[in-house]
N, C-alpha and C. Protein backbone atom coordinates (compact mmCIF):
# COMPACT_ATOMS: atom_id res chain seq x y z
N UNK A 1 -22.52 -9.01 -53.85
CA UNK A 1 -22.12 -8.24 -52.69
C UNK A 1 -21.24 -9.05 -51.77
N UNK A 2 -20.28 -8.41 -51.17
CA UNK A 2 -19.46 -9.14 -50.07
C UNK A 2 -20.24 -9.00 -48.99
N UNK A 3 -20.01 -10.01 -48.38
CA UNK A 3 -20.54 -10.04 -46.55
C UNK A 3 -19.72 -10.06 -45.62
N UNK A 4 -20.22 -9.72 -44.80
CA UNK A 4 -19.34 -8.66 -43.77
C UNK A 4 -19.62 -9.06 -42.60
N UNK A 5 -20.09 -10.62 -42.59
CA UNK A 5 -20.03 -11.36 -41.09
C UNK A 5 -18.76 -11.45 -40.39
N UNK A 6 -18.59 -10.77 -39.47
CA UNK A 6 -17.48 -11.18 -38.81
C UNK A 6 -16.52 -10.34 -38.82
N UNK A 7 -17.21 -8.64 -38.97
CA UNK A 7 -16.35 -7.46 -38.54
C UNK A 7 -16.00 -7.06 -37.66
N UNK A 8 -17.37 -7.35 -36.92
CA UNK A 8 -17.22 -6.98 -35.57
C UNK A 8 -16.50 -7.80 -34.81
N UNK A 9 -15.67 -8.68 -35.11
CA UNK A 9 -14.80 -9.65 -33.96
C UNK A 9 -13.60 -8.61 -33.75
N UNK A 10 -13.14 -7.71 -34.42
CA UNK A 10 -12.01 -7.42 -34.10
C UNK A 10 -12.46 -5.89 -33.50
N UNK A 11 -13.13 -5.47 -33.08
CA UNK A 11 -14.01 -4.40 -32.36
C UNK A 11 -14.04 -4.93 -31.28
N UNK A 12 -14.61 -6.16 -30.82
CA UNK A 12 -14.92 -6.62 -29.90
C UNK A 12 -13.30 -7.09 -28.82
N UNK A 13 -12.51 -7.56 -30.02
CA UNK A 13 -11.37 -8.26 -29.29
C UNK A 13 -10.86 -7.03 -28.59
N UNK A 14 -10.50 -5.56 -29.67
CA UNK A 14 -10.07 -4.22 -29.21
C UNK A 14 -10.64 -4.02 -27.41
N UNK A 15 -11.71 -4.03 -27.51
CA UNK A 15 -12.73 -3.10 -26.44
C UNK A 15 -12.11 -4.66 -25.49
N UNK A 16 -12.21 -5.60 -25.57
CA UNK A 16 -12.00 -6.66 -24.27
C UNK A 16 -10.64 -6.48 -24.00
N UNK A 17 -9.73 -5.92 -24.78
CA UNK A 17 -8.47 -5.82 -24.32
C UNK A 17 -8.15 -4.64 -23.80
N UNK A 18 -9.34 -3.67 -23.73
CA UNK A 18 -9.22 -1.92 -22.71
C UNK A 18 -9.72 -2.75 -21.71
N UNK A 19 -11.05 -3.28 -21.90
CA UNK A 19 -11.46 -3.66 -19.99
C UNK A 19 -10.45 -4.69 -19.17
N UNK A 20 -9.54 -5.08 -20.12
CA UNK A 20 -9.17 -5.86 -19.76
C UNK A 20 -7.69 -5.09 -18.29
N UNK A 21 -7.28 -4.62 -19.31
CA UNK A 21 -6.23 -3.48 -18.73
C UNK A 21 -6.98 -2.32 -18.16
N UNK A 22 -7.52 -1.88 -18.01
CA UNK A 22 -8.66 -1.40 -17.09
C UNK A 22 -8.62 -1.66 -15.68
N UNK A 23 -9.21 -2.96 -15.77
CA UNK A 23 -9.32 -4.24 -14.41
C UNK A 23 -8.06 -3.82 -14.34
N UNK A 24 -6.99 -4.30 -14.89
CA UNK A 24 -5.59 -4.72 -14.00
C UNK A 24 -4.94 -3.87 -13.47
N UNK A 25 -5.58 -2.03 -14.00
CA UNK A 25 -5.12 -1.07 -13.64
C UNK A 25 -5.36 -0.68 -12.48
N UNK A 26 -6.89 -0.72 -12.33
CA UNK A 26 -7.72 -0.61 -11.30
C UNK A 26 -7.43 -1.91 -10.18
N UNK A 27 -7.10 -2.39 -10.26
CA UNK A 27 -6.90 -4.04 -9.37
C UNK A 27 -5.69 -3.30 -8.72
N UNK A 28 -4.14 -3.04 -9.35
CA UNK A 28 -2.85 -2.33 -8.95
C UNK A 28 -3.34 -1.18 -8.33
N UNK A 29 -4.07 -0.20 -8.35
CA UNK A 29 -3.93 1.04 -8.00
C UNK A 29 -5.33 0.87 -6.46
N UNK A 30 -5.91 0.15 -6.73
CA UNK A 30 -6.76 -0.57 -5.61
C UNK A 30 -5.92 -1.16 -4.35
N UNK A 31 -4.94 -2.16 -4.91
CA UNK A 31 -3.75 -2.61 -3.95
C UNK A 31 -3.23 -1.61 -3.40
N UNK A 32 -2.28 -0.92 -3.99
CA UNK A 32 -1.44 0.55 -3.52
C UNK A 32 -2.42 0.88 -2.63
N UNK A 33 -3.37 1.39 -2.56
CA UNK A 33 -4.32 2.62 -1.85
C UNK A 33 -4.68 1.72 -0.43
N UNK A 34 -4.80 0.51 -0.75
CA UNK A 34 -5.05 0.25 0.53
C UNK A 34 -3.97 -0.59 1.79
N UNK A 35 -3.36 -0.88 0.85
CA UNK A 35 -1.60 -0.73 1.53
C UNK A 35 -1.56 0.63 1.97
N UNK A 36 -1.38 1.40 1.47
CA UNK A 36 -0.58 2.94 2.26
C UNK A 36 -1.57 3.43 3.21
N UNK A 37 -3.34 3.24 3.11
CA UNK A 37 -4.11 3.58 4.38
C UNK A 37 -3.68 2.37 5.37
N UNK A 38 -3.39 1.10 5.12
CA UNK A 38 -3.05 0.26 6.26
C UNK A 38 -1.80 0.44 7.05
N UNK A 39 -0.64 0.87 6.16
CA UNK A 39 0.67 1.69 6.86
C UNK A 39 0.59 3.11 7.27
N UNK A 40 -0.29 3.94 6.94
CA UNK A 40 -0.45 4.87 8.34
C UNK A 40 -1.84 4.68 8.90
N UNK A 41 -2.46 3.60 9.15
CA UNK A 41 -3.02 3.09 10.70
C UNK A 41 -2.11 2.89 11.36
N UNK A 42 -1.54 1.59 10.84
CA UNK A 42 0.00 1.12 11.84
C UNK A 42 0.70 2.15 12.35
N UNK A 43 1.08 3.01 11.57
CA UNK A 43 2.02 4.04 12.04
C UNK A 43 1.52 5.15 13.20
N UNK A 44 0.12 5.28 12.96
CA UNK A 44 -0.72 5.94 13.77
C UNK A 44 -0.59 5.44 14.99
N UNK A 45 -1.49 3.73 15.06
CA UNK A 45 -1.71 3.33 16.33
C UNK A 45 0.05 3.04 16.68
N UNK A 46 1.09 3.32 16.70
CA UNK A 46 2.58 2.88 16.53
C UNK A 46 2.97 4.32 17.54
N UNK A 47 2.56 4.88 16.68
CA UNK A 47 3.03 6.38 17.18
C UNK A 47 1.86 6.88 19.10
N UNK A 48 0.88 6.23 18.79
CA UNK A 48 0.03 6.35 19.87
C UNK A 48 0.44 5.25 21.44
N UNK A 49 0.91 3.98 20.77
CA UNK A 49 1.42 3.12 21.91
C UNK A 49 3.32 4.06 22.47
N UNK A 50 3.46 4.85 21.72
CA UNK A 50 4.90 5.33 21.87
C UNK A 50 4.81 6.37 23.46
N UNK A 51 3.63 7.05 22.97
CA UNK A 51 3.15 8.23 23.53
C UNK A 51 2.58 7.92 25.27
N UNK A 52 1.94 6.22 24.70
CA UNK A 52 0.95 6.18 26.02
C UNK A 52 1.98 5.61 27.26
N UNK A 53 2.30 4.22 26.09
CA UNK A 53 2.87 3.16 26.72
C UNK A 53 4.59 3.48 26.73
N UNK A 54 5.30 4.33 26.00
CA UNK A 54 6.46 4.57 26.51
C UNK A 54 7.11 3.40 25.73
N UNK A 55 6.61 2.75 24.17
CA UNK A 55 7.26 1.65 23.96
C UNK A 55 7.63 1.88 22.57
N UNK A 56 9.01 1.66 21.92
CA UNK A 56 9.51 2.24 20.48
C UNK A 56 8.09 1.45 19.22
N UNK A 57 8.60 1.82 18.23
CA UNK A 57 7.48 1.58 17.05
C UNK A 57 8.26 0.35 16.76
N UNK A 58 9.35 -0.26 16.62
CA UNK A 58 9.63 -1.40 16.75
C UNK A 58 9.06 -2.79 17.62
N UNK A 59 9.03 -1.94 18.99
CA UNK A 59 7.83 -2.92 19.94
C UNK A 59 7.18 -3.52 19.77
N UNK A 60 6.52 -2.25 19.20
CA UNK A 60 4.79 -2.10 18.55
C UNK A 60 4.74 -3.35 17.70
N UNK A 61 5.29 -3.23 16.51
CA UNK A 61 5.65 -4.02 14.92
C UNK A 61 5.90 -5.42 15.73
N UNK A 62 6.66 -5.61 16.65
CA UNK A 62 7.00 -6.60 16.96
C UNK A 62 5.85 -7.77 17.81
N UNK A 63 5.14 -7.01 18.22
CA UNK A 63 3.95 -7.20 19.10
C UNK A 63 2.59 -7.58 18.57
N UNK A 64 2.75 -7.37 17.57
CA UNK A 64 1.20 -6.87 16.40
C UNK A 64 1.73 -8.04 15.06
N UNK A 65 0.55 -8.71 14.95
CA UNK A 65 0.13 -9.65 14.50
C UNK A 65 -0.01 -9.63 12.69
N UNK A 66 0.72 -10.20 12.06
CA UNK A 66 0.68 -9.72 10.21
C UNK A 66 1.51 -8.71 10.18
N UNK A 67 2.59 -8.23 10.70
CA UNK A 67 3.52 -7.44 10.19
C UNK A 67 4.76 -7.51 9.94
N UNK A 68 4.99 -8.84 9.34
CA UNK A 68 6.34 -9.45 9.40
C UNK A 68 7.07 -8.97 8.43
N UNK A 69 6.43 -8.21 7.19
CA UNK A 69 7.69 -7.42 6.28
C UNK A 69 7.44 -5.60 6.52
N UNK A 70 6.79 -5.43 7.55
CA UNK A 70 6.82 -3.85 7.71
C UNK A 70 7.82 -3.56 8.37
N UNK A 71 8.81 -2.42 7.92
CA UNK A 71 9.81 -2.24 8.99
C UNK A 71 9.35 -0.75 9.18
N UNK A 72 10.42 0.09 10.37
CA UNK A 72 10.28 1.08 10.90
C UNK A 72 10.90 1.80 9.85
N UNK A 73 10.69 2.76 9.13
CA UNK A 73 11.92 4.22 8.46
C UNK A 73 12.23 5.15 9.53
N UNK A 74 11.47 5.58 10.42
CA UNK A 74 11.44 6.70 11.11
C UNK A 74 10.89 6.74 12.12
N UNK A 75 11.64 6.69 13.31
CA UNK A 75 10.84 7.01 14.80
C UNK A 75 11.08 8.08 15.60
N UNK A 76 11.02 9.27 15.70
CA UNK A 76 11.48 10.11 16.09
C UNK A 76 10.63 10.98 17.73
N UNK A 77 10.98 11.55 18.44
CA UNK A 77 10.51 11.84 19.40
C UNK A 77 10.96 13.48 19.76
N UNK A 78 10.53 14.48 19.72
CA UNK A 78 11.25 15.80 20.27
C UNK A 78 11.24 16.01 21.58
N UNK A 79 9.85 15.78 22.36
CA UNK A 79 10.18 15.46 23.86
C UNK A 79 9.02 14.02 23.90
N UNK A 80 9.13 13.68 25.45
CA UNK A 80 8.42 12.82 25.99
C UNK A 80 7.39 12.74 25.42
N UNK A 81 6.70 13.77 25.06
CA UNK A 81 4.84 14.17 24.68
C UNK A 81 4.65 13.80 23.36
N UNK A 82 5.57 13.97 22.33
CA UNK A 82 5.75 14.06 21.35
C UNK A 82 6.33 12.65 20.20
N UNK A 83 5.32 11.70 19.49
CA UNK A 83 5.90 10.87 18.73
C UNK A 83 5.81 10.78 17.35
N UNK A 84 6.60 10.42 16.37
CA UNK A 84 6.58 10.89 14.36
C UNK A 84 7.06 9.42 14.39
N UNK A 85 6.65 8.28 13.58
CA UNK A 85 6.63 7.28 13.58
C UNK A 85 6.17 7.47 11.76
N UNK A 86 7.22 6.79 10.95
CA UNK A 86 6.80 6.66 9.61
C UNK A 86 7.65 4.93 9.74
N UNK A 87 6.26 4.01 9.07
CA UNK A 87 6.45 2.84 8.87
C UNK A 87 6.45 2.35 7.36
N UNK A 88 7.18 1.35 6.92
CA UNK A 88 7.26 1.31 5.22
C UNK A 88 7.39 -0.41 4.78
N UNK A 89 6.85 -0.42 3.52
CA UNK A 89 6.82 -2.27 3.10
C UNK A 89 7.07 -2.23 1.76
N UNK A 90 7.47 -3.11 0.93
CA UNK A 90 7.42 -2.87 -0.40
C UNK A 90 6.58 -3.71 -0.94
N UNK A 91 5.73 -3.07 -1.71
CA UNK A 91 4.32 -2.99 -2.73
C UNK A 91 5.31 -4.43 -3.88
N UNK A 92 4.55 -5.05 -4.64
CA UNK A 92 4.45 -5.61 -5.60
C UNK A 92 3.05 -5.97 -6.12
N UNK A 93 2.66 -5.76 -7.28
CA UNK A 93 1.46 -5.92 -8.03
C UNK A 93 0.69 -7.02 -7.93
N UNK A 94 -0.69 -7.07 -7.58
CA UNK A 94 -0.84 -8.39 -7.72
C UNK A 94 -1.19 -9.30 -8.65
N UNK A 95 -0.93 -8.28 -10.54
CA UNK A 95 -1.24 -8.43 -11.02
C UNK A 95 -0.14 -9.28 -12.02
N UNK A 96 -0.22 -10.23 -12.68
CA UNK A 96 1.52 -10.66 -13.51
C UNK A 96 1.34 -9.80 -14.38
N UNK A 97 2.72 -8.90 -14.69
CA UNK A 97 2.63 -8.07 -15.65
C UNK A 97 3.67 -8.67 -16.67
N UNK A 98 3.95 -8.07 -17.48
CA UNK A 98 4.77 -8.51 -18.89
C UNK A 98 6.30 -8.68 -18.15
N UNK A 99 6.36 -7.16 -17.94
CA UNK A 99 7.50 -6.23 -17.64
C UNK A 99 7.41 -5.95 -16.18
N UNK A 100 8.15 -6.81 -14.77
CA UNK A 100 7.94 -6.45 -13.57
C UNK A 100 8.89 -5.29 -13.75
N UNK A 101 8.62 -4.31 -13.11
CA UNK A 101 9.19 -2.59 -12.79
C UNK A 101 9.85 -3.23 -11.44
N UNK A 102 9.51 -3.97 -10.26
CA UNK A 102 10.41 -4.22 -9.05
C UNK A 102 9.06 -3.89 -8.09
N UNK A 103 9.86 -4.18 -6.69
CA UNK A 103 8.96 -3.85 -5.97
C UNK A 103 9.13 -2.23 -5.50
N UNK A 104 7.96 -1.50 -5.27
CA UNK A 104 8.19 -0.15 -4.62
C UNK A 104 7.74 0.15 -3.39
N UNK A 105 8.50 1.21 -2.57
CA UNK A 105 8.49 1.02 -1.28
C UNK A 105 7.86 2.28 -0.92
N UNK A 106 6.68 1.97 -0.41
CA UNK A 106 5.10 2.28 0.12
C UNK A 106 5.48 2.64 1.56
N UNK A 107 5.04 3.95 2.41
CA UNK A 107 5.38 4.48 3.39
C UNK A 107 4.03 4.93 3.77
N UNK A 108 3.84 4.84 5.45
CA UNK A 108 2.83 5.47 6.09
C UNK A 108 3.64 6.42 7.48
N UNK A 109 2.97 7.51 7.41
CA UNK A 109 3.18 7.92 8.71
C UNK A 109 2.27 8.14 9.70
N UNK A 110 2.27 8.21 10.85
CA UNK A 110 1.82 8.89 11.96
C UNK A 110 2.45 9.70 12.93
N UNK A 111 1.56 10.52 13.65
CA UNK A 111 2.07 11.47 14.60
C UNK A 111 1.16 11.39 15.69
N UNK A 112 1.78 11.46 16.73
CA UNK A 112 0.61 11.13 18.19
C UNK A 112 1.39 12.54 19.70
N UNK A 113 0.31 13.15 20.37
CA UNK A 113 0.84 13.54 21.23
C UNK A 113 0.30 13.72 22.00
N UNK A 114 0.68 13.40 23.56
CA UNK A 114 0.19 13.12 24.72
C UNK A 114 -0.59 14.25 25.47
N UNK A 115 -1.76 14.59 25.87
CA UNK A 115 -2.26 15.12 26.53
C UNK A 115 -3.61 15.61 26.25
């Protein structure tokens, strides 16, 4: 009879190379999600200092501590009462991939109005 020690290594290598990419999927898509809830806080509390304090979302960015690659896309105002503040950064993986795709550019907005 043949023996058949040592079938299961290549079962095993298969399945460690799904969890493996799994993790790295979940690790990337973990990053993204909490980048874009942290760019519309910013944009939120951005859009709220616009409203209170009368000061552009640039101010804001400028004023506020860890935001040295967020820039403004959009600050817009219809009257006094009224602020639309969309802030944006570009995402890169934190994962090394084979094939970098580039960085992609991740947007938050907020809207705030006075009264």
């Amino acid at each position: 009879m043949r023996s058949e020690a040592g079938s299961v290594a290549p079962l095993g290598i298969g399945m460690a190379s799904i969890l493996l990419a799994a993790v790295f999927t979940l690790t990337s898509a973990n990053s993204l999600y909490l980048l874009r809830a942290h760019l519309t806080a910013v944009a939120e509390f951005a859009a709220l200092s616009e409203v209170r304090y009368a000061t552009s979302a640039a101010d804001f960015l400028s004023s506020t501590q860890n935001t040295d690659r967020l820039f403004v896309e959009e600050d817009s105002s219809a009257d006094s009462k009224t602020a639309e503040v969309t802030i944006c950064t570009f995402w890169t993986s934190p994962v090394p991939m084979l094939s970098e795709a580039g960085a992609l550019k991740i947007c938050g907005h907020g809207a705030a109005r006075e009264g």
